[in-house]
N, C-alpha and C. Protein backbone atom coordinates (compact mmCIF):
# COMPACT_ATOMS: atom_id res chain seq x y z
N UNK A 1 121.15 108.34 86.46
CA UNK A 1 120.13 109.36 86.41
C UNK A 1 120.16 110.12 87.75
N UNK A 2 120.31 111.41 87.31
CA UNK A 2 120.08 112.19 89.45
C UNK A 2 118.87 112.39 89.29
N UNK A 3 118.97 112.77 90.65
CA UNK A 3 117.45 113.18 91.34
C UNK A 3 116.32 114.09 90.73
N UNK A 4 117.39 115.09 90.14
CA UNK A 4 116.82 116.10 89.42
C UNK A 4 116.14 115.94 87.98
N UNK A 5 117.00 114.86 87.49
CA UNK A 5 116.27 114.12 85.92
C UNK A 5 115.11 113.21 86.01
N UNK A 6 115.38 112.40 87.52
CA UNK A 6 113.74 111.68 88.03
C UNK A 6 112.70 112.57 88.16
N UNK A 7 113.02 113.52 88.83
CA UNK A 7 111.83 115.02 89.34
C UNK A 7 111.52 115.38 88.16
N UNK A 8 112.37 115.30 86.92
CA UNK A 8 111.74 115.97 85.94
C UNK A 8 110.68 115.05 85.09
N UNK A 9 111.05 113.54 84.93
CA UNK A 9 110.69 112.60 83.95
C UNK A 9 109.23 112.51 85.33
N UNK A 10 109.11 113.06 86.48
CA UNK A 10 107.69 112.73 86.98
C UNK A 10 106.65 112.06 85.98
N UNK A 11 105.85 111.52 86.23
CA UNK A 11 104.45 111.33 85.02
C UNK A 11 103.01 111.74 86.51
N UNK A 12 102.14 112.13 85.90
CA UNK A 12 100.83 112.08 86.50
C UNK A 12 100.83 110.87 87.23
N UNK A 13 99.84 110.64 88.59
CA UNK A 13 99.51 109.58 88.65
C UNK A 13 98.63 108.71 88.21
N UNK A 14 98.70 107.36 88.42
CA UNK A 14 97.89 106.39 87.87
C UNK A 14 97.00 105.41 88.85
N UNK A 15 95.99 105.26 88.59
CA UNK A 15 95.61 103.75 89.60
C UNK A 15 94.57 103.32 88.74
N UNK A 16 94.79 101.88 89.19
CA UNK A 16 94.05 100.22 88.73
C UNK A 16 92.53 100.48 89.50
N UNK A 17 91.74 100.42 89.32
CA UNK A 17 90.75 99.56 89.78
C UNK A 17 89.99 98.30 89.60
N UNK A 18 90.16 97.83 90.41
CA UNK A 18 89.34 96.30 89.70
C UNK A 18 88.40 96.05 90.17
N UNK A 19 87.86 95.75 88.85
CA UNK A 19 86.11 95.91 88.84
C UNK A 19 85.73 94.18 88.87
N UNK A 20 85.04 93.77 89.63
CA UNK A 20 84.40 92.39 89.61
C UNK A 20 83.35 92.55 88.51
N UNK A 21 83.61 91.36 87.52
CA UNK A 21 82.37 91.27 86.30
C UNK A 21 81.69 90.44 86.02
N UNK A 22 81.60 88.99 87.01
CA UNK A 22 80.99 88.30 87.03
C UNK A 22 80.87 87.59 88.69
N UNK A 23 80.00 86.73 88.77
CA UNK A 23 79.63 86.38 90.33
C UNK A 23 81.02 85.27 90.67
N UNK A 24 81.31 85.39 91.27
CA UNK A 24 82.76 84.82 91.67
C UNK A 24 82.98 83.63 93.20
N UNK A 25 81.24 83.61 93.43
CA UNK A 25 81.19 82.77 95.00
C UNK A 25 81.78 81.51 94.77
N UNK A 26 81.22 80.58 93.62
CA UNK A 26 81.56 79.18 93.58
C UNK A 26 83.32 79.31 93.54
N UNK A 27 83.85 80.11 92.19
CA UNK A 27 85.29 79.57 92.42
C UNK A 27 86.52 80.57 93.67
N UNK A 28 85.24 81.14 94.20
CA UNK A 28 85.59 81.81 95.29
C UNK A 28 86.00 80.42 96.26
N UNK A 29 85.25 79.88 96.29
CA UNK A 29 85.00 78.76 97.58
C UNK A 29 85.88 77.66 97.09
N UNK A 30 85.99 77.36 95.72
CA UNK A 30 86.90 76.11 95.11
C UNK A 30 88.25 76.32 95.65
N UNK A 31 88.37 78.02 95.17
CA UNK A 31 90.14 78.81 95.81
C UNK A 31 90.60 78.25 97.01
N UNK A 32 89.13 78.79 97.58
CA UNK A 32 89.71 78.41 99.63
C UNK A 32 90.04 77.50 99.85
N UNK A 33 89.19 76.22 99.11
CA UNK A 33 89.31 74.83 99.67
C UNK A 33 90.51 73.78 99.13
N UNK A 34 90.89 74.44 97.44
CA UNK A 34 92.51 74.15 97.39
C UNK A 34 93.66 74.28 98.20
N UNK A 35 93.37 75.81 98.30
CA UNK A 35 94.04 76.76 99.15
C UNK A 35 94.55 76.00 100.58
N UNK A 36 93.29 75.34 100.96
CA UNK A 36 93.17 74.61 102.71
C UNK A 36 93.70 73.13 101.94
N UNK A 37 93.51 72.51 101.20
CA UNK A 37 94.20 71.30 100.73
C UNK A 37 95.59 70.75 100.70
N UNK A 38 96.23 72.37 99.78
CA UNK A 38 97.29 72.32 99.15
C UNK A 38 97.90 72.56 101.00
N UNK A 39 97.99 73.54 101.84
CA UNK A 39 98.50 73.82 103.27
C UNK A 39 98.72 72.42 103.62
N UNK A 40 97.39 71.82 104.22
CA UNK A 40 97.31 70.89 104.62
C UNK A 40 98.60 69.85 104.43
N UNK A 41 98.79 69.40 103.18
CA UNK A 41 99.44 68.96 102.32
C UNK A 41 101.08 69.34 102.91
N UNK A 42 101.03 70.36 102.53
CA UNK A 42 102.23 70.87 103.08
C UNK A 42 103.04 70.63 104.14
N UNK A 43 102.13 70.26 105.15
CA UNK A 43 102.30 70.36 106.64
C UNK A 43 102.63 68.91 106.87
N UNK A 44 102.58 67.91 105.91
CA UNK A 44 102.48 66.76 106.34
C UNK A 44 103.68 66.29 105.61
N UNK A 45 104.64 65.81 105.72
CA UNK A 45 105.88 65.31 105.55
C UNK A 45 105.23 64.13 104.56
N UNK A 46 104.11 63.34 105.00
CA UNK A 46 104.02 62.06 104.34
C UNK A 46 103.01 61.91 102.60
N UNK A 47 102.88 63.41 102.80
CA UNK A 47 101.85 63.79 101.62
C UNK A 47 102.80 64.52 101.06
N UNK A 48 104.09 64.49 100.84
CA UNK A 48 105.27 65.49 99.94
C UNK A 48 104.03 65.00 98.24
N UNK A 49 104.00 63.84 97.91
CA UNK A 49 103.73 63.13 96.49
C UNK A 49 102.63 64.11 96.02
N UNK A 50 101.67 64.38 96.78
CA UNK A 50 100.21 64.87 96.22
C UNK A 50 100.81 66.71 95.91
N UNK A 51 101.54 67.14 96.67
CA UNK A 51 102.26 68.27 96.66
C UNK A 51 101.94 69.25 94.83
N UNK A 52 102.76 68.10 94.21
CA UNK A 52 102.28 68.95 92.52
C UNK A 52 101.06 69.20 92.01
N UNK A 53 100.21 67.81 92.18
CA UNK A 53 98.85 67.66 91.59
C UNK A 53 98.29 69.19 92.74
N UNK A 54 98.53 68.83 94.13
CA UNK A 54 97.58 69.86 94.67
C UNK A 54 97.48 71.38 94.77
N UNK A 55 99.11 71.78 94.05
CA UNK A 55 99.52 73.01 93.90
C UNK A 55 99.26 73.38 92.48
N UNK A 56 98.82 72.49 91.31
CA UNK A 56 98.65 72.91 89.82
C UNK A 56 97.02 73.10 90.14
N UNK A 57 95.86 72.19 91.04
CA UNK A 57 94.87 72.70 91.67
C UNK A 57 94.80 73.67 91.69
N UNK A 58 95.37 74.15 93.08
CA UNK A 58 95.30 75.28 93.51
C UNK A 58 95.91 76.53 92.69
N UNK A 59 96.43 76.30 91.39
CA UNK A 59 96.74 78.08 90.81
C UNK A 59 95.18 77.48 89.75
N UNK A 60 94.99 76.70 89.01
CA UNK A 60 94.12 77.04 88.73
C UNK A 60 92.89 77.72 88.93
N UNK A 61 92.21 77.31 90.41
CA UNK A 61 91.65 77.77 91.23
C UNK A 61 91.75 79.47 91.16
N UNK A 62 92.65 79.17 91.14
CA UNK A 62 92.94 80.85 91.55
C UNK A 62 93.05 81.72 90.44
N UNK A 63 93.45 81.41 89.17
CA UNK A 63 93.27 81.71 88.26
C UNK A 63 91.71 81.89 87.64
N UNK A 64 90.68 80.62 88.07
CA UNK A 64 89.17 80.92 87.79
C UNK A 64 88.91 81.74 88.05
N UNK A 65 88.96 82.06 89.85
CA UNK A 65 88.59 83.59 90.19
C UNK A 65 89.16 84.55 89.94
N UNK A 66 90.40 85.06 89.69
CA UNK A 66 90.84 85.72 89.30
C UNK A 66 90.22 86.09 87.67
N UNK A 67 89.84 85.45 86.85
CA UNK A 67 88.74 85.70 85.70
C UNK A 67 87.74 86.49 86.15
N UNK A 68 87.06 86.57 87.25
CA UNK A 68 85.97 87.23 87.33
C UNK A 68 86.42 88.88 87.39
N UNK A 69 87.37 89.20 87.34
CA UNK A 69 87.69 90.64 87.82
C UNK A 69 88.79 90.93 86.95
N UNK A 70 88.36 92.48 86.51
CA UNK A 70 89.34 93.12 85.77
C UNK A 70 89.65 94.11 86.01
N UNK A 71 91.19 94.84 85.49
CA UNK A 71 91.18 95.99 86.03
C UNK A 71 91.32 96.89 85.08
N UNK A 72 91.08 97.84 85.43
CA UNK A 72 90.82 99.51 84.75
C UNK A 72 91.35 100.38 85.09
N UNK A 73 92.05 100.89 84.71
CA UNK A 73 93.68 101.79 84.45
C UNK A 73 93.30 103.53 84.18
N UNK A 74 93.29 104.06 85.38
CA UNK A 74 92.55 105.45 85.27
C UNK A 74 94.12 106.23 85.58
N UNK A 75 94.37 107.65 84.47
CA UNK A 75 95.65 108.49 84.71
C UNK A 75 94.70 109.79 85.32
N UNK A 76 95.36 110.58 86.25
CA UNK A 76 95.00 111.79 86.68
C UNK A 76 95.16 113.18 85.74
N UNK A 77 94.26 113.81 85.96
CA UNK A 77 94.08 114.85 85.13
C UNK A 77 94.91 116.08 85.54
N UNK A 78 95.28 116.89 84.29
CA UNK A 78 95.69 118.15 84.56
C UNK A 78 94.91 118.86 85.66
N UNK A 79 95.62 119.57 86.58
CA UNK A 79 94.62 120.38 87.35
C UNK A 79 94.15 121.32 86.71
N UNK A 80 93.84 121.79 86.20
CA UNK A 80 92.43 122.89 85.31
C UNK A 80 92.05 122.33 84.59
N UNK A 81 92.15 120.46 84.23
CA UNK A 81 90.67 119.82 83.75
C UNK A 81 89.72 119.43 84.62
N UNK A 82 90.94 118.84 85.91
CA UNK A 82 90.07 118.34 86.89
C UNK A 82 89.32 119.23 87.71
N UNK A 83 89.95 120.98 87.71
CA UNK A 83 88.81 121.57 88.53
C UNK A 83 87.39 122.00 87.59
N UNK A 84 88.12 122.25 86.09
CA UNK A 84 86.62 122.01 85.30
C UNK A 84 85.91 121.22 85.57
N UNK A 85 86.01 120.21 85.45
CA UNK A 85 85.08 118.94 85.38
C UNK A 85 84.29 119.00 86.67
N UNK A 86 85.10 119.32 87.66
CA UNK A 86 84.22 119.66 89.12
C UNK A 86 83.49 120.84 89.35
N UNK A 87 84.15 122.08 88.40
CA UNK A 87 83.05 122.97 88.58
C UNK A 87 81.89 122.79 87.91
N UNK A 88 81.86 121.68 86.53
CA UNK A 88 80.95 121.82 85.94
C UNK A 88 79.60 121.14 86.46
N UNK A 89 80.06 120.14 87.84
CA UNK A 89 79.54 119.29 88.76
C UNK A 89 79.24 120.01 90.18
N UNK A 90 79.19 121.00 90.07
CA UNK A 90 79.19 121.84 91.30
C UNK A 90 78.00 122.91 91.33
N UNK A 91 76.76 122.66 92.49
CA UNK A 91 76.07 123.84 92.15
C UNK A 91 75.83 124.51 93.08
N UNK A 92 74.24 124.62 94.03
CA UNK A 92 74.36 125.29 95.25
C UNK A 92 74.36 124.51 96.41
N UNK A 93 74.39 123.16 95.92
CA UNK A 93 74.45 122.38 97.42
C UNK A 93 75.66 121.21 97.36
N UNK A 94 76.51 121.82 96.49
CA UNK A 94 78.08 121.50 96.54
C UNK A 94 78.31 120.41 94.81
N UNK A 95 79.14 119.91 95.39
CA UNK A 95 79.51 118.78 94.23
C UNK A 95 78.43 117.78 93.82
N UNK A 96 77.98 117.51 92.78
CA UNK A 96 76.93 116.26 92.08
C UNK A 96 77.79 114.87 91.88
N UNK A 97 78.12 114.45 93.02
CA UNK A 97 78.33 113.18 92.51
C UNK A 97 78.29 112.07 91.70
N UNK A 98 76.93 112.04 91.65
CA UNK A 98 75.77 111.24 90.73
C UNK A 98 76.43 111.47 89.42
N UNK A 99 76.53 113.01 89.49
CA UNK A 99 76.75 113.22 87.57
C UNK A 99 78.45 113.74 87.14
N UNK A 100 78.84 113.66 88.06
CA UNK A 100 80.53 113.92 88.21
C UNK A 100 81.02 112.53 88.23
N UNK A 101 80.91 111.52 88.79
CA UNK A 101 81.40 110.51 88.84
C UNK A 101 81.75 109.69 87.12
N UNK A 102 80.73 109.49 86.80
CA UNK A 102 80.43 109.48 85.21
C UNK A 102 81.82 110.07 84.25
N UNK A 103 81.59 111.32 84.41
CA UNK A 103 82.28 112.41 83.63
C UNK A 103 83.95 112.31 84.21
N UNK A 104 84.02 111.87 85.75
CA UNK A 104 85.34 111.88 85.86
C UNK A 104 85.62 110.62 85.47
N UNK A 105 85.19 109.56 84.95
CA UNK A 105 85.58 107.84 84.92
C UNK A 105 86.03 108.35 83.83
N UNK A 106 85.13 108.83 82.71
CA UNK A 106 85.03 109.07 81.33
C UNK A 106 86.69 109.98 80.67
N UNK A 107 86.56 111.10 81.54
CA UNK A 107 88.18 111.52 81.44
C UNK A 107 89.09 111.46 82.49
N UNK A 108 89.15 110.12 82.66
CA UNK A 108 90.24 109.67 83.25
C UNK A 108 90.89 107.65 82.81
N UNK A 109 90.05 107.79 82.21
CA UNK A 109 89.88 105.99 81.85
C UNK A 109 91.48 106.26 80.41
N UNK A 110 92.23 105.11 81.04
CA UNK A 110 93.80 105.48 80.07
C UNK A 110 93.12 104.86 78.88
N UNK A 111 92.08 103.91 78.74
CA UNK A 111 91.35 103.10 77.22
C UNK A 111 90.37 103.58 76.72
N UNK A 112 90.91 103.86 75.42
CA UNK A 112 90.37 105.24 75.16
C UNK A 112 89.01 104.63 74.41
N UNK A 113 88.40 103.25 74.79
CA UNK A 113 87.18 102.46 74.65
C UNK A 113 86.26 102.47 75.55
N UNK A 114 86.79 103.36 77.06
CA UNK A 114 86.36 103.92 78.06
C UNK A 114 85.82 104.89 78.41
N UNK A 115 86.35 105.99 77.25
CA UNK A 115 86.17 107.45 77.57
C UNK A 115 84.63 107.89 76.98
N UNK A 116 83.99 107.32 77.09
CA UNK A 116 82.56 107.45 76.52
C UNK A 116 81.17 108.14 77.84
N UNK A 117 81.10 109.14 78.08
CA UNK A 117 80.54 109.88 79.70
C UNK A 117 79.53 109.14 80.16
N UNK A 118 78.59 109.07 78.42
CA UNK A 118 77.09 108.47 78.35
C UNK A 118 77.27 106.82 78.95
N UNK A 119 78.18 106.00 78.18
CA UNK A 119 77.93 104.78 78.91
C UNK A 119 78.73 104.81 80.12
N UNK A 120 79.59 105.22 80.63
CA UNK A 120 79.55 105.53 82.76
C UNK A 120 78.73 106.17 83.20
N UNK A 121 77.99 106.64 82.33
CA UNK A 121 76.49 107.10 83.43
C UNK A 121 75.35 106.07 83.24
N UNK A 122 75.34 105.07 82.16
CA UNK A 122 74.44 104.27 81.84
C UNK A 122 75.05 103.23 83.27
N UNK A 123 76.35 103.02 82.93
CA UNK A 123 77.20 101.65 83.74
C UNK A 123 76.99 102.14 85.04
N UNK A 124 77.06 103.46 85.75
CA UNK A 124 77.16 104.29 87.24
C UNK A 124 75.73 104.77 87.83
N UNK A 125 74.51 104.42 86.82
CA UNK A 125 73.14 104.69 87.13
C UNK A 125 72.81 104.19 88.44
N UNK A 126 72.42 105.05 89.84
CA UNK A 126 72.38 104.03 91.15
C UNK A 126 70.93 103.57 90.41
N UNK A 127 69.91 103.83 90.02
CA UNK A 127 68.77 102.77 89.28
C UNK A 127 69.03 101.92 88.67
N UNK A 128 70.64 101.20 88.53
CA UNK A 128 71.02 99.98 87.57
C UNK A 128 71.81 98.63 88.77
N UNK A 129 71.44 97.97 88.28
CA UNK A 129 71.23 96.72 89.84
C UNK A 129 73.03 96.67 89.29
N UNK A 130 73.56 96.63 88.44
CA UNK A 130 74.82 96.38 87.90
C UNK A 130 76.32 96.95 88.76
N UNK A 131 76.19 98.09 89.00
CA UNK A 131 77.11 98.79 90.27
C UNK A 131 76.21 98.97 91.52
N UNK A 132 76.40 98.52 92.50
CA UNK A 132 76.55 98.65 93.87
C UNK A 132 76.96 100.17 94.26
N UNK A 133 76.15 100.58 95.39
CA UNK A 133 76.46 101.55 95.94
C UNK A 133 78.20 101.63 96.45
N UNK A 134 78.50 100.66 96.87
CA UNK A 134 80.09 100.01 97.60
C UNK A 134 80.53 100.46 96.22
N UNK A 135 80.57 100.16 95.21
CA UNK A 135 81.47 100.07 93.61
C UNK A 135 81.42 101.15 92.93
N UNK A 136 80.67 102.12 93.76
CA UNK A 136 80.52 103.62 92.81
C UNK A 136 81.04 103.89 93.72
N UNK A 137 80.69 104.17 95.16
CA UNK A 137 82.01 105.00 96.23
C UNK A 137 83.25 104.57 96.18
N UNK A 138 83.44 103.32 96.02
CA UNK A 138 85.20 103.33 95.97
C UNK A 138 85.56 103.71 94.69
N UNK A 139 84.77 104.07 93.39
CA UNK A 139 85.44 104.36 92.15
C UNK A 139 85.51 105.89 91.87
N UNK A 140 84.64 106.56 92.73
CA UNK A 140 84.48 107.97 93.30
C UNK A 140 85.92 107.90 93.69
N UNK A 141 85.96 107.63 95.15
CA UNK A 141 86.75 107.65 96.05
C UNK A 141 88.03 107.34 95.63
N UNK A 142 88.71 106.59 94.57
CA UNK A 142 89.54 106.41 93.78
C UNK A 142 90.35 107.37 92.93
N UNK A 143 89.24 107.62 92.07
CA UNK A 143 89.44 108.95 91.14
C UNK A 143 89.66 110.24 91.48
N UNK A 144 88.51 110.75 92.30
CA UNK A 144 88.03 111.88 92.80
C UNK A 144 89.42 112.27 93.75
N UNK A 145 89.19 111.15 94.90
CA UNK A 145 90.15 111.59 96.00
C UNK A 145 91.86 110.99 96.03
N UNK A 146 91.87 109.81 95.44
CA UNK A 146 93.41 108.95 95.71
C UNK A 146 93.81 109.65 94.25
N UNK A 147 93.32 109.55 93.40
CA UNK A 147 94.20 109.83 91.99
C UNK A 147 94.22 111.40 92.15
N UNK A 148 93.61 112.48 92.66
CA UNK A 148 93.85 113.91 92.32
C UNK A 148 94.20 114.58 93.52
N UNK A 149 93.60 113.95 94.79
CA UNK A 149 94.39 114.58 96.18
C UNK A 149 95.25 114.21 97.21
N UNK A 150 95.03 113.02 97.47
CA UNK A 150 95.70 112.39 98.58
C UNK A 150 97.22 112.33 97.71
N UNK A 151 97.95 112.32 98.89
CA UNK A 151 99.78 112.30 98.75
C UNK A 151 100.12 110.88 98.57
N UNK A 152 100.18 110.22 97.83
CA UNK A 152 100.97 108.85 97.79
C UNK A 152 101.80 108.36 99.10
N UNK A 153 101.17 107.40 99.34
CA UNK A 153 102.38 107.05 100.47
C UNK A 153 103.49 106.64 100.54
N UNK A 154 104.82 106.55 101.40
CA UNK A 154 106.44 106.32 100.97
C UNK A 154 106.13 105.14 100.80
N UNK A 155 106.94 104.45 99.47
CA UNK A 155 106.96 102.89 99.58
C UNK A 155 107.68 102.29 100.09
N UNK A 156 109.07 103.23 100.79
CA UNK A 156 110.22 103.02 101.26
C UNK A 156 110.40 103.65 102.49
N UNK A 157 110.61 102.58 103.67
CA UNK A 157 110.56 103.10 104.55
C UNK A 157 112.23 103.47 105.50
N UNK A 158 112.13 103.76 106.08
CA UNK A 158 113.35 104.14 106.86
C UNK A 158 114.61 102.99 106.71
N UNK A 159 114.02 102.24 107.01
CA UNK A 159 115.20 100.32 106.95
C UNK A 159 115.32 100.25 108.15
């Protein structure tokens, strides 16, 4: 394939967010303390034996918490949807966050069980104890700014 057939097959960009959906402290703390077990373990020439049991531990562990969080697969919009959607969020004292955020989750969510405006504004309500101020700015900040403006960074660097 040349360069020129990659440039063409481009796709929009994409990004994950992962959303925490349940409280995650306990097997937060189970993780660490495998985590510090299984090392431990490691380090000791005379504990090679415990090695399996403490490493099938420890992915489980990690697998619990890893349950608490999922991710959500947002594609970037044509530019003259995405400046619609912002003008339609735009009045005299600039962009509405509050009610843009919603509307951009909604057309931008790749599951199309997602694309619903009303429930990301029900789910994005700052009056709903459910999203965090922290979990609406980085999903803003995600959408808004990493998926439609910022330049991707090289993944490849010089060598």
């Amino acid at each position: 394939m040349t360069l020129r057939d990659q440039l063409a097959a481009k796709r929009r960009r994409h990004v994950t967010v992962t959303v925490q959906v349940s409280d995650h402290t306990d097997d937060a703390q189970r993780a660490a303390a495998a985590r510090v077990l299984l090392l431990a373990a490691q380090a000791d020439p005379a504990r090679i034996g415990e090695l399996p049991d403490l490493e099938r531990a420890e992915a489980d562990a990690a697998a619990a918490l890893a349950a608490h969080f999922v991710p959500v697969q947002f594609a970037q919009l044509a530019d003259e949807d995405f400046e619609a959607l912002v003008a339609a969020h735009t009045g005299n004292d600039g962009i509405d966050q509050t009610t843009l955020l919603p509307a951009l989750a909604a057309a931008c969510a790749v599951d199309e069980d997602l694309r619903d405006e009303e429930w990301w504004a029900e789910q994005l309500d700052p009056r709903s104890p459910v999203w965090g101020p922290g979990e609406r700015d980085q999903l803003y900040y995600r959408l808004y700014t990493e998926l439609h403006y910022l330049v991707p960074a090289e993944a490849v660097g010089k060598g």
